[in-house]
PDB file of N, CA and C in Angstrom:
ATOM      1  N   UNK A   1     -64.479   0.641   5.444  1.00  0.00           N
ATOM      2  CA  UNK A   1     -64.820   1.078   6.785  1.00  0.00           C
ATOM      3  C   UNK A   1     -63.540   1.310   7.571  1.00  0.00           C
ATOM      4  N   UNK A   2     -63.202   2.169   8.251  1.00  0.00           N
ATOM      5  CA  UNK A   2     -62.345   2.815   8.951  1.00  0.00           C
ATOM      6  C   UNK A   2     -62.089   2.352  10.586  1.00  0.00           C
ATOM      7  N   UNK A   3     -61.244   1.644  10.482  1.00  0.00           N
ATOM      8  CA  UNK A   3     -61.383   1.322  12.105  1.00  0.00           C
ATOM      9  C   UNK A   3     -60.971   2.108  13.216  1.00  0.00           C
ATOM     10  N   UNK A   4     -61.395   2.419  14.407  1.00  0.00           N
ATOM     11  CA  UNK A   4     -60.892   3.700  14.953  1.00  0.00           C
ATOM     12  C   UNK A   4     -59.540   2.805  15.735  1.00  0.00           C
ATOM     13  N   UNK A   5     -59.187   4.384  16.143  1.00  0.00           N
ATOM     14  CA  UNK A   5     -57.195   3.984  16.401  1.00  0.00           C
ATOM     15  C   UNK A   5     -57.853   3.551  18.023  1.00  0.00           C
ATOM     16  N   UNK A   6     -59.052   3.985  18.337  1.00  0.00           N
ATOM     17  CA  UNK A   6     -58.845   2.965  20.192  1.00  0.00           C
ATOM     18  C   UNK A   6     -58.864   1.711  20.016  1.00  0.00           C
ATOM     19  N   UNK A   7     -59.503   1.127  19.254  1.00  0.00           N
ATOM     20  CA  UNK A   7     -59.214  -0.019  18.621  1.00  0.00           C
ATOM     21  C   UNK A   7     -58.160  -1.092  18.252  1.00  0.00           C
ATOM     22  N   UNK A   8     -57.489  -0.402  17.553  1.00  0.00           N
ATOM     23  CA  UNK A   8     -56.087  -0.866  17.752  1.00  0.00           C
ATOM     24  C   UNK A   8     -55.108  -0.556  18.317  1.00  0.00           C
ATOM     25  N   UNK A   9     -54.933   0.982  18.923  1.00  0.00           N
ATOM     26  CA  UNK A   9     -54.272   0.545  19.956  1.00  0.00           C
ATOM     27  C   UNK A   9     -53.708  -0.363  20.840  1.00  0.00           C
ATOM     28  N   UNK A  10     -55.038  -0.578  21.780  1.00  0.00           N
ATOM     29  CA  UNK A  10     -54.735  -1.908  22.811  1.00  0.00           C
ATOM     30  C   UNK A  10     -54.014  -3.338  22.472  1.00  0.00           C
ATOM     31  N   UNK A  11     -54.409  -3.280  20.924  1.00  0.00           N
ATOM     32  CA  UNK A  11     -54.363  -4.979  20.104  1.00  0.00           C
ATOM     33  C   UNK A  11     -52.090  -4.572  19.919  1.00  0.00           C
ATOM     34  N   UNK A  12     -52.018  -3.199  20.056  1.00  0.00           N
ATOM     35  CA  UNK A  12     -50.684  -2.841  19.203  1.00  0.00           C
ATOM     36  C   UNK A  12     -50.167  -3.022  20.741  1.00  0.00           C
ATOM     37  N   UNK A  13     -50.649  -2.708  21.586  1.00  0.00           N
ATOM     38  CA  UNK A  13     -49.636  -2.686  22.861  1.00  0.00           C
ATOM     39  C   UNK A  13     -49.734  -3.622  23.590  1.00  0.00           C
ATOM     40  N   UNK A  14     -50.609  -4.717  23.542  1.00  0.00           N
ATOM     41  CA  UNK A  14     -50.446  -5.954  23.787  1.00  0.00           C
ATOM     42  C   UNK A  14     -49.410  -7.588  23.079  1.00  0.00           C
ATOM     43  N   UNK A  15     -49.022  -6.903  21.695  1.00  0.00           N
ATOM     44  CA  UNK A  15     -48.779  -7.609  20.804  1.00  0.00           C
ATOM     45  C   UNK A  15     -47.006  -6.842  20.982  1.00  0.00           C
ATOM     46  N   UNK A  16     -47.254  -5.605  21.333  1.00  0.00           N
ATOM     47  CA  UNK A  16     -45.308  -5.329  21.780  1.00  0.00           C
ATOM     48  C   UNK A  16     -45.138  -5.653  22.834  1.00  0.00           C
ATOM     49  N   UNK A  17     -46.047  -5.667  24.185  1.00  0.00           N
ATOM     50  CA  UNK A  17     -45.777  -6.310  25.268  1.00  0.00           C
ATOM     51  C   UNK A  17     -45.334  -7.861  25.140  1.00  0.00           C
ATOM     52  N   UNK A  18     -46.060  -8.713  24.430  1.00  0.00           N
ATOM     53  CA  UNK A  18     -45.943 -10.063  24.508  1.00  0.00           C
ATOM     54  C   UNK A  18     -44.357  -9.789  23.481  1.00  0.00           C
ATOM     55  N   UNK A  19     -44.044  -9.185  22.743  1.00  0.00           N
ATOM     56  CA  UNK A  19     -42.925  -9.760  21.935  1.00  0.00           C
ATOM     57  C   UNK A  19     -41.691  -9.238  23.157  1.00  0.00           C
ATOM     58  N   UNK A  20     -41.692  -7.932  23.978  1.00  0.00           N
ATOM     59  CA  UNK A  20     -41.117  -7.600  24.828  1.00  0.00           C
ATOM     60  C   UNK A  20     -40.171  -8.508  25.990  1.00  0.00           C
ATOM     61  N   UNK A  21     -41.772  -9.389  25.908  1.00  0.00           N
ATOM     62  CA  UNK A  21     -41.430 -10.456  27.269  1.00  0.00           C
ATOM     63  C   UNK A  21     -40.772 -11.787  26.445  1.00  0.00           C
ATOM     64  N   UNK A  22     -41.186 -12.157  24.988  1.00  0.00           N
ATOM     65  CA  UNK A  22     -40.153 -12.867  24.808  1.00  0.00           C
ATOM     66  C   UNK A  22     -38.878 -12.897  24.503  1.00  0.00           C
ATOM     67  N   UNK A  23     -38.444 -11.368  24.093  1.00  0.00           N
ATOM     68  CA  UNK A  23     -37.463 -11.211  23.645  1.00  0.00           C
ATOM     69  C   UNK A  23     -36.568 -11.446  25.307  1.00  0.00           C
ATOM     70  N   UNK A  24     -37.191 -10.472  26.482  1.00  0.00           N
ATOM     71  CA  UNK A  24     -36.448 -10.554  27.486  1.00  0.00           C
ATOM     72  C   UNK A  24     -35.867 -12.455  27.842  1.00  0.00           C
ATOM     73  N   UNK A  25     -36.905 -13.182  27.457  1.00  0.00           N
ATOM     74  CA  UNK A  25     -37.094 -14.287  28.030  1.00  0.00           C
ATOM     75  C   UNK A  25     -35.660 -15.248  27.085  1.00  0.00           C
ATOM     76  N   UNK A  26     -35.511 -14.758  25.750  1.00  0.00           N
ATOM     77  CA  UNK A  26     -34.537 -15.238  25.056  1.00  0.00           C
ATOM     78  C   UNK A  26     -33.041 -14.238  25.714  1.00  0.00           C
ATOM     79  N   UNK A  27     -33.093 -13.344  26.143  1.00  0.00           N
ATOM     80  CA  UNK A  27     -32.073 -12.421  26.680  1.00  0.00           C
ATOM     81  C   UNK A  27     -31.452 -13.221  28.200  1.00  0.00           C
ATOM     82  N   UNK A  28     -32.731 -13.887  28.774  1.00  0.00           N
ATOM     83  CA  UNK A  28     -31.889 -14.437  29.999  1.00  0.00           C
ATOM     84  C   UNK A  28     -31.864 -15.625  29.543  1.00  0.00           C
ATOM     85  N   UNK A  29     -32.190 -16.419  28.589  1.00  0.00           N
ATOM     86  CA  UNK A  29     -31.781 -18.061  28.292  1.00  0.00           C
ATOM     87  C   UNK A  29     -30.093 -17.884  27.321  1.00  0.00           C
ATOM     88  N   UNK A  30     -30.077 -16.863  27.134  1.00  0.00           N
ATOM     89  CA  UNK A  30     -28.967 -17.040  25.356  1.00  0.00           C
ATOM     90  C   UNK A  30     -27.546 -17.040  26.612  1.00  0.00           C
ATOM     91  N   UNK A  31     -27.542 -16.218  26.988  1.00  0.00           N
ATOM     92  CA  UNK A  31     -25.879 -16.498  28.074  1.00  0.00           C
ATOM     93  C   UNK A  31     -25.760 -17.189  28.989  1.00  0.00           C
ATOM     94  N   UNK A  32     -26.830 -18.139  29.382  1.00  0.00           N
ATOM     95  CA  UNK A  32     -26.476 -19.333  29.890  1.00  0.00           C
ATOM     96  C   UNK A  32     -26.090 -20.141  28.903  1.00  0.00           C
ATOM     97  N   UNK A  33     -26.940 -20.227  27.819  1.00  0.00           N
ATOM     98  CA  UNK A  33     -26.799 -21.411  26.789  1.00  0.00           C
ATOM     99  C   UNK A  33     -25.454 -21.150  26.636  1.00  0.00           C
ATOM    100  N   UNK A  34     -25.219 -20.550  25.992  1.00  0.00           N
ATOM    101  CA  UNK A  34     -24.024 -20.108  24.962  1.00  0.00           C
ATOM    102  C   UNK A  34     -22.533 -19.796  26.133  1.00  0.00           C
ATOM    103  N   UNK A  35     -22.579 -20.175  27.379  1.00  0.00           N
ATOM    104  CA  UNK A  35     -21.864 -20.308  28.737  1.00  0.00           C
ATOM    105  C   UNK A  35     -21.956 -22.262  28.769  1.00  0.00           C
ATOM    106  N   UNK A  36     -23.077 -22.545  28.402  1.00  0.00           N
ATOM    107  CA  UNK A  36     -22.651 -24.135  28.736  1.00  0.00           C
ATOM    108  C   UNK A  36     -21.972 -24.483  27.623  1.00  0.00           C
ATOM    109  N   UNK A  37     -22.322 -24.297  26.579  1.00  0.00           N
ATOM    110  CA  UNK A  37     -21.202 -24.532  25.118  1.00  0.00           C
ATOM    111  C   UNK A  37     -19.791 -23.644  24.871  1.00  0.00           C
ATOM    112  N   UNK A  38     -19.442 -23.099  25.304  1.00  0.00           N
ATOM    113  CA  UNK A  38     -18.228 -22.543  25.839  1.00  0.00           C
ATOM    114  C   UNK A  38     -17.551 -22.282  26.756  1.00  0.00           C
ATOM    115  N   UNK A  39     -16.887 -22.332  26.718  1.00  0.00           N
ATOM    116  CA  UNK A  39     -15.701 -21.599  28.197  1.00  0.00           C
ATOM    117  C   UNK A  39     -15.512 -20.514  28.270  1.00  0.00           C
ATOM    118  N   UNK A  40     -16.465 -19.608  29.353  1.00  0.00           N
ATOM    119  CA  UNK A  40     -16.758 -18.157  29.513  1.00  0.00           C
ATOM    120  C   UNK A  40     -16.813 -17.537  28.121  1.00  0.00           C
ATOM    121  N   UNK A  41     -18.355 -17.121  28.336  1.00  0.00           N
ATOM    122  CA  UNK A  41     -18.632 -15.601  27.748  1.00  0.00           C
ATOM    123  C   UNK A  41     -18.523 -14.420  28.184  1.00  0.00           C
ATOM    124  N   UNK A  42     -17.275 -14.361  27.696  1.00  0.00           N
ATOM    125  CA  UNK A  42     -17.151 -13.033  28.177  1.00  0.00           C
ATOM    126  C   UNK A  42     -16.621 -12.304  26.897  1.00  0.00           C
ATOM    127  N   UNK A  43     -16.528 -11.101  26.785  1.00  0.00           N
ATOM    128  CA  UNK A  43     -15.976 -10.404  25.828  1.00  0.00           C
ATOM    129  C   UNK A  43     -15.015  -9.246  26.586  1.00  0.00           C
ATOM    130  N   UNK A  44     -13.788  -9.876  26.554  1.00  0.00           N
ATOM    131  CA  UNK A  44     -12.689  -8.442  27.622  1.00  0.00           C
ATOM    132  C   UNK A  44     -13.250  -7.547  28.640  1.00  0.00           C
ATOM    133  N   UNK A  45     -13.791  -8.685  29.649  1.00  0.00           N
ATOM    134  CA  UNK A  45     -14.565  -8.443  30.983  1.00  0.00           C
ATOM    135  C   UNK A  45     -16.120  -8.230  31.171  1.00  0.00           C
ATOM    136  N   UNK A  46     -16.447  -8.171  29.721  1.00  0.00           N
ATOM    137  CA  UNK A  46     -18.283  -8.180  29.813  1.00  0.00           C
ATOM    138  C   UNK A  46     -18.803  -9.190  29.575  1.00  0.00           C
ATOM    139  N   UNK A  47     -19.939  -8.918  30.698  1.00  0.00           N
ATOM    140  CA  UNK A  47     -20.730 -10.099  30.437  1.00  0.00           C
ATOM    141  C   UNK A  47     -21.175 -10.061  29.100  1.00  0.00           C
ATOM    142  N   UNK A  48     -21.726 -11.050  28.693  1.00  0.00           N
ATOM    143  CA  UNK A  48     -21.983 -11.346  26.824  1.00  0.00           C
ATOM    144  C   UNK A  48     -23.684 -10.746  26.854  1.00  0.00           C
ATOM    145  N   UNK A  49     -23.825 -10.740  27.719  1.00  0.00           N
ATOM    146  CA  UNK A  49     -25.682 -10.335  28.128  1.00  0.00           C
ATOM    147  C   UNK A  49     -25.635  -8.779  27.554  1.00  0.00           C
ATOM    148  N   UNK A  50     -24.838  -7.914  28.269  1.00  0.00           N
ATOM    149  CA  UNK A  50     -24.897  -6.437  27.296  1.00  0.00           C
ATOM    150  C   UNK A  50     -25.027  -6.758  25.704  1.00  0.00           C
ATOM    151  N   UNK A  51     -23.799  -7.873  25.360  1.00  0.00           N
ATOM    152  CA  UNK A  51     -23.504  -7.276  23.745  1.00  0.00           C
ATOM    153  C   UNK A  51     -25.238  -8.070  22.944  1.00  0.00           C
ATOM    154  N   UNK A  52     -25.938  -8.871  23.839  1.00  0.00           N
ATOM    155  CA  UNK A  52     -27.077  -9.185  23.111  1.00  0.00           C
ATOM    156  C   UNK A  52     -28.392  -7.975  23.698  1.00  0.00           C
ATOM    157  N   UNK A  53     -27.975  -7.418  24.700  1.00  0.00           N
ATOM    158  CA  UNK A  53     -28.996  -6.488  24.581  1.00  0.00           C
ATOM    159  C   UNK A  53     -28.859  -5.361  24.020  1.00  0.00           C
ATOM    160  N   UNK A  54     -27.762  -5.245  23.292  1.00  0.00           N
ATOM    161  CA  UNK A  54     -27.148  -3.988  22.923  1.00  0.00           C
ATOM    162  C   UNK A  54     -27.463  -4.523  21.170  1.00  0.00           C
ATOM    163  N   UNK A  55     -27.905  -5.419  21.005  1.00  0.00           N
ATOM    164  CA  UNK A  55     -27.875  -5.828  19.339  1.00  0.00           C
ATOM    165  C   UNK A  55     -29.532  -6.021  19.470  1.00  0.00           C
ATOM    166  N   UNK A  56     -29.822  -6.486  20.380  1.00  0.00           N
ATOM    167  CA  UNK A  56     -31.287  -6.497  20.477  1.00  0.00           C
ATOM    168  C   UNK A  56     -31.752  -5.232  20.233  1.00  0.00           C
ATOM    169  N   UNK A  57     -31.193  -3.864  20.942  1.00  0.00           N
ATOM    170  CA  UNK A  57     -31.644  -2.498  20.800  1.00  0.00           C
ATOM    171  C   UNK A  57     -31.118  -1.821  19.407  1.00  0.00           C
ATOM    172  N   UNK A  58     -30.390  -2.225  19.056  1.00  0.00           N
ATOM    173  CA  UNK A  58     -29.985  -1.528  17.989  1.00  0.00           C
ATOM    174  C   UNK A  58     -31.344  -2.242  16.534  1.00  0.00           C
ATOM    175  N   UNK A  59     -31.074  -3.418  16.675  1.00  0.00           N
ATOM    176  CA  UNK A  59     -32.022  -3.641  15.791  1.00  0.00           C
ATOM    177  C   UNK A  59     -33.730  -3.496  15.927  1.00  0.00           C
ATOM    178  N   UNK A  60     -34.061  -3.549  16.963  1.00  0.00           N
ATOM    179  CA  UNK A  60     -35.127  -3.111  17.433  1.00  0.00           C
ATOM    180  C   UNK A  60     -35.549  -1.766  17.206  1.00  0.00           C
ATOM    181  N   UNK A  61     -34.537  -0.612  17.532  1.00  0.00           N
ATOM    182  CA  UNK A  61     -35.191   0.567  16.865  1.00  0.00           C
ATOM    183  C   UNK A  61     -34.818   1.107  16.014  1.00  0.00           C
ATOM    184  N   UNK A  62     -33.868   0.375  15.303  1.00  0.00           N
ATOM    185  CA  UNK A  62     -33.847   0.951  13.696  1.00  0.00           C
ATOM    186  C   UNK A  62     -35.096   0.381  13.243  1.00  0.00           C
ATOM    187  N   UNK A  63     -35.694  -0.859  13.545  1.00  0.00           N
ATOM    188  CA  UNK A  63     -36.622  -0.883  13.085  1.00  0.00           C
ATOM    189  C   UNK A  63     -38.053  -0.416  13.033  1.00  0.00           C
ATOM    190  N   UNK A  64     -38.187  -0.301  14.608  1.00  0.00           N
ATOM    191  CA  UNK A  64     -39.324   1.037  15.051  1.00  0.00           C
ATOM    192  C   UNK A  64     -39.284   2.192  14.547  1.00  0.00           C
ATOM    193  N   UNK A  65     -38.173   2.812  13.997  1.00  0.00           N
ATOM    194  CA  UNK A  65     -37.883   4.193  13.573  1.00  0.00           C
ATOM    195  C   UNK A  65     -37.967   3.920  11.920  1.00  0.00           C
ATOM    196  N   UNK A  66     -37.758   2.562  11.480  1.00  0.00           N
ATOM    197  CA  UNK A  66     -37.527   2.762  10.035  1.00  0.00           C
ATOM    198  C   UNK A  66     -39.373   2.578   9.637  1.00  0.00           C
ATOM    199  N   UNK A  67     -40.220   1.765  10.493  1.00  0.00           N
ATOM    200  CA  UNK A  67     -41.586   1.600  10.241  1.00  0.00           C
ATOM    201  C   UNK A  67     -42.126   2.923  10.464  1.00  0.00           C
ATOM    202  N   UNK A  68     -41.820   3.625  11.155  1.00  0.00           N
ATOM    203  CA  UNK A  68     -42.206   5.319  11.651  1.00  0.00           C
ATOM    204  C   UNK A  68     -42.087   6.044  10.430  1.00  0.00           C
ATOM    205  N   UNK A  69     -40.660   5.802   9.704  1.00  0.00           N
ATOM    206  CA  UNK A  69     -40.001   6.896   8.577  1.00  0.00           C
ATOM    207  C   UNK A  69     -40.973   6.468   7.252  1.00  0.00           C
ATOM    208  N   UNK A  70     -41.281   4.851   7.417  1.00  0.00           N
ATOM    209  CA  UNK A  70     -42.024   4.497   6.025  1.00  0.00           C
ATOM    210  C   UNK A  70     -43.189   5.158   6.180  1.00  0.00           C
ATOM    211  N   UNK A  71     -43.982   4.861   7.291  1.00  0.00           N
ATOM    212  CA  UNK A  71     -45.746   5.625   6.987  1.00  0.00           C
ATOM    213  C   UNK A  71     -45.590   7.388   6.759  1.00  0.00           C
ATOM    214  N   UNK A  72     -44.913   7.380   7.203  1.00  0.00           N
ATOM    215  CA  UNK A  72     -44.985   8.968   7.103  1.00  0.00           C
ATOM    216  C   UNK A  72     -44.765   9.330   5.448  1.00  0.00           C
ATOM    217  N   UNK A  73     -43.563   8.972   5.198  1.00  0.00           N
ATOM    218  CA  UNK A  73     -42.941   8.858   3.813  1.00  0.00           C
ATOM    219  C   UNK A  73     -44.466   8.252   2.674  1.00  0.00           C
ATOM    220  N   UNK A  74     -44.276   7.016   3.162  1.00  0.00           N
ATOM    221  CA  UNK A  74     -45.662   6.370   2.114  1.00  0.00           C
ATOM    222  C   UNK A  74     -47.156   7.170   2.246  1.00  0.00           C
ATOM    223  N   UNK A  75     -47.723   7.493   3.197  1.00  0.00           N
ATOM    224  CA  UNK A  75     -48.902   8.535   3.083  1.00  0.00           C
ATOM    225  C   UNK A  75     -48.227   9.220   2.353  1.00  0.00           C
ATOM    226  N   UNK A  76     -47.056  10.284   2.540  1.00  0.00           N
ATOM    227  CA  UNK A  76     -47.456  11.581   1.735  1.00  0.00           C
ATOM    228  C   UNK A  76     -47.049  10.910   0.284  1.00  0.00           C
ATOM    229  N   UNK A  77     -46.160   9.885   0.068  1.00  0.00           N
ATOM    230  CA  UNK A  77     -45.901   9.775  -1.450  1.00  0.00           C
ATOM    231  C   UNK A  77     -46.914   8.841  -1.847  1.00  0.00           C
ATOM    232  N   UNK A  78     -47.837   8.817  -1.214  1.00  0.00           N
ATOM    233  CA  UNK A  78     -49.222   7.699  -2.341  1.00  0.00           C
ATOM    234  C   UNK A  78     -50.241   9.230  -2.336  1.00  0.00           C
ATOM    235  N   UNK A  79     -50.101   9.992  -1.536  1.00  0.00           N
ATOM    236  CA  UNK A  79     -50.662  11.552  -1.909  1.00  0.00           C
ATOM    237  C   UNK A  79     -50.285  12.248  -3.230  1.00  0.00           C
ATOM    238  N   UNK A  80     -48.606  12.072  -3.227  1.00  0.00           N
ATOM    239  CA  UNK A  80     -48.173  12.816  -3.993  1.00  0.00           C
ATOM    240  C   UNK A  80     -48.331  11.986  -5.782  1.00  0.00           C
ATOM    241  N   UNK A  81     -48.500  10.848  -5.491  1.00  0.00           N
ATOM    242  CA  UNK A  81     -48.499   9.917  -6.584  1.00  0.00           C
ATOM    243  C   UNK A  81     -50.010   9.524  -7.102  1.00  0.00           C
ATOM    244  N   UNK A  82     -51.069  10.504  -6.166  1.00  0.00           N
ATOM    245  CA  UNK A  82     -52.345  10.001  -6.741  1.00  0.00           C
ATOM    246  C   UNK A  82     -52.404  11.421  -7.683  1.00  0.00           C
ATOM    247  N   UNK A  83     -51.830  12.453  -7.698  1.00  0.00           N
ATOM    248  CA  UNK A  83     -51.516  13.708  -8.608  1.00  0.00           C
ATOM    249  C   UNK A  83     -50.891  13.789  -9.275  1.00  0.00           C
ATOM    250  N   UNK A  84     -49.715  13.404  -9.314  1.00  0.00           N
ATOM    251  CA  UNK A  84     -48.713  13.394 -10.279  1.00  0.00           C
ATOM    252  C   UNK A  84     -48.143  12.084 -10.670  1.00  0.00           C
ATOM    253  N   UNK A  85     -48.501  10.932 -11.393  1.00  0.00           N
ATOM    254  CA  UNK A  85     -48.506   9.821 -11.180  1.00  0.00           C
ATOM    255  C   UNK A  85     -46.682   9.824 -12.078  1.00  0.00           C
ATOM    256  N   UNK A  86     -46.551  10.511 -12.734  1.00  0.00           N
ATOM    257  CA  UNK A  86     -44.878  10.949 -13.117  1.00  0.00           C
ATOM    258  C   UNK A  86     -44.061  10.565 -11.958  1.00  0.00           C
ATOM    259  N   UNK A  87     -43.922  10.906 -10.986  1.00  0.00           N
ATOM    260  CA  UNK A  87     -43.123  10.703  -9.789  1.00  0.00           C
ATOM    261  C   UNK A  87     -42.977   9.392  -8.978  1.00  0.00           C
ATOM    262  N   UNK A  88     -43.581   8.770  -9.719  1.00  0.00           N
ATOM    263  CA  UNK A  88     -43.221   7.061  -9.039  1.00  0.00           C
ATOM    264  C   UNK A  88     -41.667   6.539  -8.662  1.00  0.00           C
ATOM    265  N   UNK A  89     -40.909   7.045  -9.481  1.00  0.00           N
ATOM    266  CA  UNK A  89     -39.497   6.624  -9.477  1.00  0.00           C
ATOM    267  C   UNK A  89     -38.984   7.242  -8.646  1.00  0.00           C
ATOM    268  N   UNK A  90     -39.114   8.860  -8.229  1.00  0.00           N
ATOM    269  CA  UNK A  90     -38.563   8.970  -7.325  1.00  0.00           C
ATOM    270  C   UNK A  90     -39.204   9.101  -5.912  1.00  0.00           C
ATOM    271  N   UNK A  91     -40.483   8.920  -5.954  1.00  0.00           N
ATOM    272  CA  UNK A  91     -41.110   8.297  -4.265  1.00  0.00           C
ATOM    273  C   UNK A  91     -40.672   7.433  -3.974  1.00  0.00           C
ATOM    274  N   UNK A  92     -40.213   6.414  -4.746  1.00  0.00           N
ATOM    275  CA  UNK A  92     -39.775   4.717  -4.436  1.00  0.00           C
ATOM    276  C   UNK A  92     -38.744   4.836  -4.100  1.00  0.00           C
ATOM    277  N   UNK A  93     -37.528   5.719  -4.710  1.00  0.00           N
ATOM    278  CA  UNK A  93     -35.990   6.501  -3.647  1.00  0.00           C
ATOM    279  C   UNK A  93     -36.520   6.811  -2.267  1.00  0.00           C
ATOM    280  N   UNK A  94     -37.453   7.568  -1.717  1.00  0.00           N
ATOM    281  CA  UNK A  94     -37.694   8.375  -0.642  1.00  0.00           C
ATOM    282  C   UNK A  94     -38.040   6.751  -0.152  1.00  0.00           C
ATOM    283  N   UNK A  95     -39.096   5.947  -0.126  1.00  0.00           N
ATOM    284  CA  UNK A  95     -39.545   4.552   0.689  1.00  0.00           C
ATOM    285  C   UNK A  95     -38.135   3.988   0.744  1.00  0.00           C
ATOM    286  N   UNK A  96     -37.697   3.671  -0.089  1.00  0.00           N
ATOM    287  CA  UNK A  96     -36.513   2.756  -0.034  1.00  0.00           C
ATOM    288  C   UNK A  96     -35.418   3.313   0.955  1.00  0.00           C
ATOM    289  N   UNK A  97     -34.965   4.871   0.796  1.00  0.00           N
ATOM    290  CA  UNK A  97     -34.368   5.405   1.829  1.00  0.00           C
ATOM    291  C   UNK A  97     -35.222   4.978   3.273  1.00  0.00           C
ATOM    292  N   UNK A  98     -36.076   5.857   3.562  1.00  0.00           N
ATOM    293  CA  UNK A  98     -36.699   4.937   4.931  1.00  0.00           C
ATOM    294  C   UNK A  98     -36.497   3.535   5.158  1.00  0.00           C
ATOM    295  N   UNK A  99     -36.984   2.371   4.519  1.00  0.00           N
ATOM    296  CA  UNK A  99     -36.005   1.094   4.750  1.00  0.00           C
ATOM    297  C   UNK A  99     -35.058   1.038   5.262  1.00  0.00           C
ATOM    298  N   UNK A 100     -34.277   1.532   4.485  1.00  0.00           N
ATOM    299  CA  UNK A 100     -32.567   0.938   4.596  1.00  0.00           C
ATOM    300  C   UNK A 100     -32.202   1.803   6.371  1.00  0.00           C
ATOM    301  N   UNK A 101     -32.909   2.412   7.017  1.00  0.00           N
ATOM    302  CA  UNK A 101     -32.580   2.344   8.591  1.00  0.00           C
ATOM    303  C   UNK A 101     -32.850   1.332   9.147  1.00  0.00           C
ATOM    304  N   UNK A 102     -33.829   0.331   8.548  1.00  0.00           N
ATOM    305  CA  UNK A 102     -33.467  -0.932   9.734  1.00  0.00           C
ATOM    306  C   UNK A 102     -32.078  -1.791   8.829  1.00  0.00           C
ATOM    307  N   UNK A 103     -32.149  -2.027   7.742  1.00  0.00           N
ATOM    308  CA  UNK A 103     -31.317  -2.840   7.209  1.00  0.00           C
ATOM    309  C   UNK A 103     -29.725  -2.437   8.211  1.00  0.00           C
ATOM    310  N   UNK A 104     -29.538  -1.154   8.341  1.00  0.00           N
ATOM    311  CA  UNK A 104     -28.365  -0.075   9.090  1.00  0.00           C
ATOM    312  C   UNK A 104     -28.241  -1.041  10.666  1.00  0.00           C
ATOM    313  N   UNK A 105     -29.593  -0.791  10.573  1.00  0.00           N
ATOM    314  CA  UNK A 105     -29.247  -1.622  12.673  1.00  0.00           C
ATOM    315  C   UNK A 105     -29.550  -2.854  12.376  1.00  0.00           C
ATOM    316  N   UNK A 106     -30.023  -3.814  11.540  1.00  0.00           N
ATOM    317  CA  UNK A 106     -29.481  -5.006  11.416  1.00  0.00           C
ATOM    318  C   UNK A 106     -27.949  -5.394  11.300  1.00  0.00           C
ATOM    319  N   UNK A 107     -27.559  -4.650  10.764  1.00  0.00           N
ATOM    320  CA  UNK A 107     -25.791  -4.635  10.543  1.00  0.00           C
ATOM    321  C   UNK A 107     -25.491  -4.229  11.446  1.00  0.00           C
ATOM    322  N   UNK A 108     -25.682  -3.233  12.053  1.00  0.00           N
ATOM    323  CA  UNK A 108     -24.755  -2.952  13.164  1.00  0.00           C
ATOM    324  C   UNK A 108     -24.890  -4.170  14.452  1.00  0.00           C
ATOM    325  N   UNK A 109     -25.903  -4.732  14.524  1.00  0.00           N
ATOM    326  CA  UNK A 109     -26.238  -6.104  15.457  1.00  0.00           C
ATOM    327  C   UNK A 109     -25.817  -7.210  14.992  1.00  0.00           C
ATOM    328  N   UNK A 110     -25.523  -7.784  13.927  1.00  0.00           N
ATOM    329  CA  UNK A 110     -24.997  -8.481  13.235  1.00  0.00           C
ATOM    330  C   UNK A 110     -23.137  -8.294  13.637  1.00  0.00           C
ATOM    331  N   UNK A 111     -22.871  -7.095  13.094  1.00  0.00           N
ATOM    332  CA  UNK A 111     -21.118  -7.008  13.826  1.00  0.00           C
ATOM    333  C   UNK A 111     -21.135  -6.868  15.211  1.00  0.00           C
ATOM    334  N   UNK A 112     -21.777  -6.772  15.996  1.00  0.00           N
ATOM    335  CA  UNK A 112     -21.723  -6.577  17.373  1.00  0.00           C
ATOM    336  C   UNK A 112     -21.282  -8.168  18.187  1.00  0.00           C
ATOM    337  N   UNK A 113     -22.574  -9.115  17.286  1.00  0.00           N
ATOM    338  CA  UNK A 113     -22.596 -10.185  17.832  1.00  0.00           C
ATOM    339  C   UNK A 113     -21.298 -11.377  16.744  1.00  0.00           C
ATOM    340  N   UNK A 114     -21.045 -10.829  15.978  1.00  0.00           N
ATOM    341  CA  UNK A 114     -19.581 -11.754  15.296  1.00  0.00           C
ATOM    342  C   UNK A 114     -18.641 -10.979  15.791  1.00  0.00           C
ATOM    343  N   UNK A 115     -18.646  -9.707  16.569  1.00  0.00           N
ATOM    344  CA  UNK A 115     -17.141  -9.474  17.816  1.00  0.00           C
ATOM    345  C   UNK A 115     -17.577 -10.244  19.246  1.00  0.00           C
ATOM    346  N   UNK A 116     -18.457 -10.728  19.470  1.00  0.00           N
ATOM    347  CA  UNK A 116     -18.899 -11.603  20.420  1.00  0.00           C
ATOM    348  C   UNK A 116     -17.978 -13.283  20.021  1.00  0.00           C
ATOM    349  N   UNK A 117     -18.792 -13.918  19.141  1.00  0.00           N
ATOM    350  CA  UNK A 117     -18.245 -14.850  18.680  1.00  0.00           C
ATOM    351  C   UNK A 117     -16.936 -14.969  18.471  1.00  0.00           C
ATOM    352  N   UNK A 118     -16.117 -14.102  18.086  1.00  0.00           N
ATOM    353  CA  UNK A 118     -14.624 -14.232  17.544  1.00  0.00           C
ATOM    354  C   UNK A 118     -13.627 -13.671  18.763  1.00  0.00           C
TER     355      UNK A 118
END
């Protein structure tokens, strides 16, 4: 049975709202914290609050964009693989390429926040 998309919708934009508000909510606790366990956060005049919202965004929509690149990718290659079942090896290149854009903005948030630290 097919569930219709009004359906989930609401359940999808309630469930990014709530992660929205916690992420903000960890965005204004992390540079105080990390200000009482050190002596100024700063990074060569910035506040340390950019470089976590700036790693927050980077990984955030590589990952929105890499879940975007997979469905698109996976519909047409479970299409293309219910016909030509030969082509498994290289649909699984095309999924795996889509992946590796969030793995991309995990790294790039990852070095953002160890030039923070160091």
């Amino acid at each position: 049975m097919k569930t219709p998309l009004g359906v989930v919708a609401p359940a999808l934009l309630a469930s990014t709202l709530l992660l929205g508000l916690a992420a903000t909510a960890l965005l204004l606790w992390a540079p105080s914290a990390r200000a009482a366990t050190e002596a100024g956060a700063t990074l060569r005049g910035l506040d340390a609050s950019w470089v976590f919202i700036g790693a927050a965004l980077a990984t955030g929509m590589s990952s929105l964009g890499a879940g975007l690149a997979v469905a698109k990718v996976g519909t047409a290659a479970v299409g293309a693989l219910a016909e030509k079942p030969e082509l498994f090896g290289r649909l699984l290149i095309f999924i795996g390429l889509a992946e590796g854009i969030a793995i991309y903005g995990l790294i790039v948030s990852i070095l953002m926040l160890n030039r923070l630290g160091g």
